[in-house]
Protein backbone atom coordinates (compact mmCIF):
# COMPACT_ATOMS: atom_id res chain seq x y z
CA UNK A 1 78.44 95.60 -20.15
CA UNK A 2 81.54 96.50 -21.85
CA UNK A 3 81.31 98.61 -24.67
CA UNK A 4 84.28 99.97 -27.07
CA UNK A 5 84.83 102.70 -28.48
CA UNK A 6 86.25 103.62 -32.22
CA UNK A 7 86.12 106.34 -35.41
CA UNK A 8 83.23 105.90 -37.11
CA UNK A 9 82.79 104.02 -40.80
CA UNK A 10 80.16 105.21 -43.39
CA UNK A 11 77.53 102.62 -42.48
CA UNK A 12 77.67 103.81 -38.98
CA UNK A 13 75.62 107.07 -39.57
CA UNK A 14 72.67 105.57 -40.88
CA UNK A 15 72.85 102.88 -38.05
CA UNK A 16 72.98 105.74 -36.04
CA UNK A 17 70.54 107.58 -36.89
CA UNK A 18 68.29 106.53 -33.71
CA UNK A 19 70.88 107.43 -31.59
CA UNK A 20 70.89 110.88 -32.66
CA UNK A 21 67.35 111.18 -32.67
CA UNK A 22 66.96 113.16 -29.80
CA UNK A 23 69.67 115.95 -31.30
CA UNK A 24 67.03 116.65 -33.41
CA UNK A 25 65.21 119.67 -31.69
CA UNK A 26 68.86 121.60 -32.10
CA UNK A 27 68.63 121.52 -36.17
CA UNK A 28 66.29 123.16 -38.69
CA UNK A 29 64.17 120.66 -40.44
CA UNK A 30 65.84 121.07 -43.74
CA UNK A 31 69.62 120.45 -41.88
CA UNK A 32 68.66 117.86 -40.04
CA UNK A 33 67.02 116.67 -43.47
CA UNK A 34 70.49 117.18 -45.01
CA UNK A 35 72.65 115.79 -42.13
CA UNK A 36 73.63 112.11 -43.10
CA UNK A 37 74.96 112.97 -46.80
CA UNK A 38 76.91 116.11 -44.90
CA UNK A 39 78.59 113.80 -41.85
CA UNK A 40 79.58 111.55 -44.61
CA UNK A 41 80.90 114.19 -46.50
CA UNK A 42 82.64 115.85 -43.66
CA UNK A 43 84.22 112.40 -42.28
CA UNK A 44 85.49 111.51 -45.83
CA UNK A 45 86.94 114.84 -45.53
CA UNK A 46 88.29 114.55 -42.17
CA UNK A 47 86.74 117.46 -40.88
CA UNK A 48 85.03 116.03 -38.36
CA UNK A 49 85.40 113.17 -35.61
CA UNK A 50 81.96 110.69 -35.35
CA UNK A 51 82.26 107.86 -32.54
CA UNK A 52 80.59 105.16 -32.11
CA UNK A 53 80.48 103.29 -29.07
CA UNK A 54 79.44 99.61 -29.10
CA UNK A 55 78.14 96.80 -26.66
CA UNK A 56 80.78 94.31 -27.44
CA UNK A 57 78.80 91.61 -26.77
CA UNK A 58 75.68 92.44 -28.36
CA UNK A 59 77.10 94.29 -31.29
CA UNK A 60 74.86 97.11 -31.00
CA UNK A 61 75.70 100.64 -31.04
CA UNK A 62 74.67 102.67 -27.21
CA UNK A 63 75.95 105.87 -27.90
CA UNK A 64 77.54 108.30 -30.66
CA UNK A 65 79.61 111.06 -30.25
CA UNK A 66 80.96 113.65 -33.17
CA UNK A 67 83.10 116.79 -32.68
CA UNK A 68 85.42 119.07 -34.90
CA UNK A 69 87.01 121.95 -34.85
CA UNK A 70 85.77 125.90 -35.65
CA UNK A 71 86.76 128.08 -38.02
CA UNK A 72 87.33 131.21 -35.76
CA UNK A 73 85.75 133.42 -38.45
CA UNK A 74 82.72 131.40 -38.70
CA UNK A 75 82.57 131.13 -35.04
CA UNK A 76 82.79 134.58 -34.13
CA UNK A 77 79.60 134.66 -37.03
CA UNK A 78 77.76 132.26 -35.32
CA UNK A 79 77.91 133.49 -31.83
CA UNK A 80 76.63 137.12 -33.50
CA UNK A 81 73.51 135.65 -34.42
CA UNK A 82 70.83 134.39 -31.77
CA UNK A 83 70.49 130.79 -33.00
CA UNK A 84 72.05 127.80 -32.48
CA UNK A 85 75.67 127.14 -32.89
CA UNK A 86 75.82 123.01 -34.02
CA UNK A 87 72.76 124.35 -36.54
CA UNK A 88 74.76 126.80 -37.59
CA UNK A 89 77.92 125.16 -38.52
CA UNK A 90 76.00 121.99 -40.35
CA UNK A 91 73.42 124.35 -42.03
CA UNK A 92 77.01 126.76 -43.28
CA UNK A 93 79.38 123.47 -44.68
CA UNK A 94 76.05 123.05 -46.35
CA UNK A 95 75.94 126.09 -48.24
CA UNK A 96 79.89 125.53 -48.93
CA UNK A 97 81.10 127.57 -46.29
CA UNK A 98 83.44 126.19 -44.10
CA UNK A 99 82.77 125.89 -40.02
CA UNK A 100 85.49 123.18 -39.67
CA UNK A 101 88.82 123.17 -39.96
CA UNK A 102 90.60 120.90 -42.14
CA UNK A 103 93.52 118.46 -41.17
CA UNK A 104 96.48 121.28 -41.77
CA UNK A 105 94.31 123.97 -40.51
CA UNK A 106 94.06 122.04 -37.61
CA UNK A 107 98.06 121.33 -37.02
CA UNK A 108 98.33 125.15 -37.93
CA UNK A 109 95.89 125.98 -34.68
CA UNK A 110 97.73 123.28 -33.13
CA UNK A 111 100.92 124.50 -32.92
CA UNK A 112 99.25 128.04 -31.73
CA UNK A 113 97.44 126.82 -28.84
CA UNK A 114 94.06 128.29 -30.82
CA UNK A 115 91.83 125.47 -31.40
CA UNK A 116 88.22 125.59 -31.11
CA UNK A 117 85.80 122.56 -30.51
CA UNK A 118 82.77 122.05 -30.75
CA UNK A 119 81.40 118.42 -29.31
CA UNK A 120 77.56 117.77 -30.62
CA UNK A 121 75.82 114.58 -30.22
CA UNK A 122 76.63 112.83 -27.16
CA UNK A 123 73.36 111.66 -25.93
CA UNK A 124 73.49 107.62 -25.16
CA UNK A 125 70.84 105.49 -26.07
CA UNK A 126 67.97 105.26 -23.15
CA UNK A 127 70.10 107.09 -20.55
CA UNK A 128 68.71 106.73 -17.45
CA UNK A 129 71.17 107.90 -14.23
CA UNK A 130 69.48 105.67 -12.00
CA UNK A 131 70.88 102.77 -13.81
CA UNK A 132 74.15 101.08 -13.51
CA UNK A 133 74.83 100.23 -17.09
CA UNK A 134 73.89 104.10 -18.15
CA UNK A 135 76.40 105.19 -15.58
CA UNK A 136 78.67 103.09 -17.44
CA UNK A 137 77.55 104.43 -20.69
CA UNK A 138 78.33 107.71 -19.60
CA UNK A 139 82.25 106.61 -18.19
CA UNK A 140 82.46 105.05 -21.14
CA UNK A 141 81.82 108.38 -23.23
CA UNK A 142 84.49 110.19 -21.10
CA UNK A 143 86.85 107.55 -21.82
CA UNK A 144 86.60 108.29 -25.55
CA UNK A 145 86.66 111.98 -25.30
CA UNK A 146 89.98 111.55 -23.43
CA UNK A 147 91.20 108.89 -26.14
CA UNK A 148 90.65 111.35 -29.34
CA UNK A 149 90.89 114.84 -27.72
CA UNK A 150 93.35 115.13 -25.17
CA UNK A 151 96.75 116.52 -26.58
CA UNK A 152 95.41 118.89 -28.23
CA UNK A 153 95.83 122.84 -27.66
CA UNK A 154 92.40 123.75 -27.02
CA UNK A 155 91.38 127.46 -26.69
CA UNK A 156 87.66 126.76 -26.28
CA UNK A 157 85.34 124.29 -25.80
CA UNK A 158 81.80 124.35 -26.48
CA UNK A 159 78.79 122.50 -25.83
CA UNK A 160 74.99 122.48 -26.81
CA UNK A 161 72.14 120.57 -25.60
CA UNK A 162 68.58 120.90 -24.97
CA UNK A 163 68.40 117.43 -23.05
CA UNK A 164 67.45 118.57 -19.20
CA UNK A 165 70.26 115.76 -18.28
CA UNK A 166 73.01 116.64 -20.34
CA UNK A 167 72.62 120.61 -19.67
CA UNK A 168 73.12 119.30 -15.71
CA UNK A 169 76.45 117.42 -17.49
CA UNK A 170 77.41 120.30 -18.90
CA UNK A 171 77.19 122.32 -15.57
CA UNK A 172 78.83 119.53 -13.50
CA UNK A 173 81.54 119.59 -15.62
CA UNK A 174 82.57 123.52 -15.20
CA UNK A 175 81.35 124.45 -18.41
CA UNK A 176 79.87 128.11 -18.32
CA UNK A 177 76.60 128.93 -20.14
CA UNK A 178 76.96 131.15 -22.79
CA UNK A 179 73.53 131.86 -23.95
CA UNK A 180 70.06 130.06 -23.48
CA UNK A 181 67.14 130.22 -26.30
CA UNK A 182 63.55 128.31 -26.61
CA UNK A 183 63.47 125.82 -29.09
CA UNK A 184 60.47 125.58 -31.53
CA UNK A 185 58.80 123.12 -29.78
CA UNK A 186 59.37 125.28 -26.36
CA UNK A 187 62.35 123.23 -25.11
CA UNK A 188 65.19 125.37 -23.22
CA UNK A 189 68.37 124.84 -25.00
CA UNK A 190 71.48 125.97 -23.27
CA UNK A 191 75.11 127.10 -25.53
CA UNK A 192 78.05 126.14 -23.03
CA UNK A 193 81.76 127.38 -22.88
CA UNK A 194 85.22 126.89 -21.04
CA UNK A 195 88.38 128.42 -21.67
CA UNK A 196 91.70 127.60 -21.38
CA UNK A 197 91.91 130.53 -19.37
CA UNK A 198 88.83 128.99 -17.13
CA UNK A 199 90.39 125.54 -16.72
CA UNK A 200 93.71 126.84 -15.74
CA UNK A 201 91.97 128.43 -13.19
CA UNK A 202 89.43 125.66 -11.77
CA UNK A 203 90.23 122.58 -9.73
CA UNK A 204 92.09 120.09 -12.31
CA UNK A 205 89.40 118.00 -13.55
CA UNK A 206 87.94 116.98 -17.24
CA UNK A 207 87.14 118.21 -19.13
CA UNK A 208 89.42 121.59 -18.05
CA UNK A 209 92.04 118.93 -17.18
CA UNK A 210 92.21 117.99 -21.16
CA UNK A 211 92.95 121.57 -22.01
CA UNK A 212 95.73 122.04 -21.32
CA UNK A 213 98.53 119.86 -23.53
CA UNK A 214 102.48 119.62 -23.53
CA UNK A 215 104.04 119.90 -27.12
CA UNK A 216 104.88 116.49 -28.68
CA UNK A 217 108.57 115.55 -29.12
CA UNK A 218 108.55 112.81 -31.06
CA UNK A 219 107.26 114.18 -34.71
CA UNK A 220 105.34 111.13 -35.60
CA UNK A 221 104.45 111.75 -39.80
CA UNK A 222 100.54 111.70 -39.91
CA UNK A 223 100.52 107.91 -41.17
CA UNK A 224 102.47 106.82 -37.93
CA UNK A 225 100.00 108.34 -35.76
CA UNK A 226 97.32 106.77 -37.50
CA UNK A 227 99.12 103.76 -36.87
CA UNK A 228 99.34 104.08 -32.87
CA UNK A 229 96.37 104.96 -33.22
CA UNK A 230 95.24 101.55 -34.26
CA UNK A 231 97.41 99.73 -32.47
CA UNK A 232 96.50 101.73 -28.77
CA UNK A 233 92.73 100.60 -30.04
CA UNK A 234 94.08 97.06 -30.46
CA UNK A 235 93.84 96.32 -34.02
CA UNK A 236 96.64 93.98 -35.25
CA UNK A 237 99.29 95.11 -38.14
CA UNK A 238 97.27 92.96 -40.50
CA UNK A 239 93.75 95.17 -39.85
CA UNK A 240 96.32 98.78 -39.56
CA UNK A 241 97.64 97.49 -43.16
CA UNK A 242 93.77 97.09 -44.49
CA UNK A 243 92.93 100.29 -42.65
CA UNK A 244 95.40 102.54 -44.23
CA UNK A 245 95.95 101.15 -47.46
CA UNK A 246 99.73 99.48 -47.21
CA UNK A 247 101.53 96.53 -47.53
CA UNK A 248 102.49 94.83 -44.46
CA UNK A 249 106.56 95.75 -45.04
CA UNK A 250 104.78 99.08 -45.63
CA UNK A 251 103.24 98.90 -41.54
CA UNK A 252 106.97 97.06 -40.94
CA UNK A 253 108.63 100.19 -42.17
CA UNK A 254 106.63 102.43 -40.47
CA UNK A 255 107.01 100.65 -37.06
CA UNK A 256 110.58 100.46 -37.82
CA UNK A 257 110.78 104.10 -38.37
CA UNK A 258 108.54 105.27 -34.37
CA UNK A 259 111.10 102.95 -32.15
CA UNK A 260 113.90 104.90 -34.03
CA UNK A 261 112.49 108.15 -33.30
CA UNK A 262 111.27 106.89 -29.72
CA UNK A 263 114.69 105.70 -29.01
CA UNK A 264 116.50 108.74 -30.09
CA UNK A 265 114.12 111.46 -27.99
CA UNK A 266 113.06 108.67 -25.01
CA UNK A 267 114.87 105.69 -24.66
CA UNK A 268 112.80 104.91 -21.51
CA UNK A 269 109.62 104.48 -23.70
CA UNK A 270 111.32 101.23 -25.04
CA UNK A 271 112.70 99.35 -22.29
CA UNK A 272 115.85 97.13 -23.63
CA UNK A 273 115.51 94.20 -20.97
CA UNK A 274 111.61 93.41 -23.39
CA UNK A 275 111.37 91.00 -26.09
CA UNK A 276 109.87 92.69 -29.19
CA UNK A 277 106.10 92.59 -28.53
CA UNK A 278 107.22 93.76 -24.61
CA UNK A 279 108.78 96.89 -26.31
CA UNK A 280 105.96 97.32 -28.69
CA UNK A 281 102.96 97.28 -25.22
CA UNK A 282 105.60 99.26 -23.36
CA UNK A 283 105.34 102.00 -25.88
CA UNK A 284 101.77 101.86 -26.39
CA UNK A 285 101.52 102.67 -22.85
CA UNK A 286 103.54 105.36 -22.45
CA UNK A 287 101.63 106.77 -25.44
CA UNK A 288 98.34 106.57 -23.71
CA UNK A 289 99.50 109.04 -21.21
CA UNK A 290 101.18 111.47 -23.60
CA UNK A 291 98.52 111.46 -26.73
CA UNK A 292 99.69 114.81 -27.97
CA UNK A 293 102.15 112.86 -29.66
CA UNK A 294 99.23 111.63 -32.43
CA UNK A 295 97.75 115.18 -32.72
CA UNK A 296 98.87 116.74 -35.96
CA UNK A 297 101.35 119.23 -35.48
């Protein structure tokens, strides 16, 4: 199986909405209710990150994944009150009060090392460990956390589940329970945390591994890291064009414009002995391993 991973579109949420299904024990009825109109909301508003991941050969979506990051006042809210945190933040931007962070608030946190995030969702589609293709499921999910997350300054990271598998992720993975409550229905749900202060601290491995982020040097503008963003998920300058709204001598430009500022900071990133399109994979590479340079800053 080889599924791929990508930002989610509109469409996506209702075709997700199975895939979710089992998320649905951590939301009042009346959230959960209100939930597609809000993550379409909150994506058009880039407050949030939704990912799909998708059998490439089948077309069909095996897993979704969302995250975004906390307002620290709402947060420190939330965590006074005994119920659940991804209810909480949904049921609040419902009301019109803000749990995530918008795109400059985020750069502002950013550049302070005080980001927040909270991953919900998560759960693939018939997981079952026992099984090969879940296992890859799973890799596949880690794989996409890396790809959108790492390089950022997190301070926290949180997690909630009240799937009996994913609580035994949550553990393997070095995350520390915060607080445990019974659902409705009499399912255990577990609230998770790690620090930056707790990854530093534990044997280097995600997700404390991903915590822990260099400062970027290059100062990509927001529509250039959109760009490599496309381009390290291999969408050709003709889809990147489509995708953000520009001309093709617009997407020239803009290319134009990262090897200069590549070539001024790291010269190495764009080795002179490559043709163009050798230049262009050689840079994409070396961005894959230093993705702080398409966080906002």
């Amino acid at each position: 199986m080889q599924i791929r991973h990508r930002r989610a579109l509109p469409q996506d949420i209702a075709r997700g909405r199975e895939i979710l299904e089992p998320e649905r024990i951590l939301f009042s009825p009346r959230t959960w209710q209100l939930l597609p109109g809000l993550l379409e909301d909150l994506l058009a508003r880039e407050r949030i990150l939704l990912c799909p991941l998708d059998d490439v050969e089948t077309g069909q979506m095996v897993g979704m994944g969302g995250s975004g990051f906390l307002h620290p006042d709402f947060l420190e809210a939330a965590l006074a009150s005994p119920g659940g945190l991804t209810d909480a933040a949904f049921t609040a931007e419902a009301e019109g009060r803000p749990a995530f962070l918008n795109r400059k608030q985020v750069a502002d946190a950013n550049r302070a090392a005080d980001l927040r995030l909270l991953n919900f969702f998560g759960t693939p589609r018939g997981i079952d460990v026992n099984h090969s293709g879940s296992l890859e499921v799973l890799g596949s999910f880690t794989e996409a956390w890396n790809f959108y997350h790492r390089g950022f300054a997190l301070r926290e990271l949180w997690m909630e589940s009240a799937i009996p598998f994913m609580i035994e992720a949550m553990s393997r993975m070095g995350l520390r329970v915060y607080r445990e409550r019974t659902l409705p229905n009499g399912a255990p749900s577990k609230l998770s945390v790690m620090t930056r202060e707790e990854a530093l601290k534990s044997t280097p491995a995600w997700p404390g591994s991903a915590m822990i982020s260099p400062h970027p040097r290059f100062g990509f503008t927001a529509v250039e890291q959109q760009l490599l963003e496309l381009a390290l998920l291999d969408h050709s300058d003709r889809d990147a064009a489509a995708a953000l709204n520009l001309s093709t001598e617009a997407i020239k430009k803009r290319w134009r414009s990262i090897y200069q500022k590549v070539s001024q900071i790291e010269a190495a990133f764009l080795p002179p002995e490559l043709n163009g399109s050798g230049q262009r994979r050689a840079l994409l590479q070396n961005l894959r391993g230093n993705l702080q340079e398409l966080r906002p800053y």
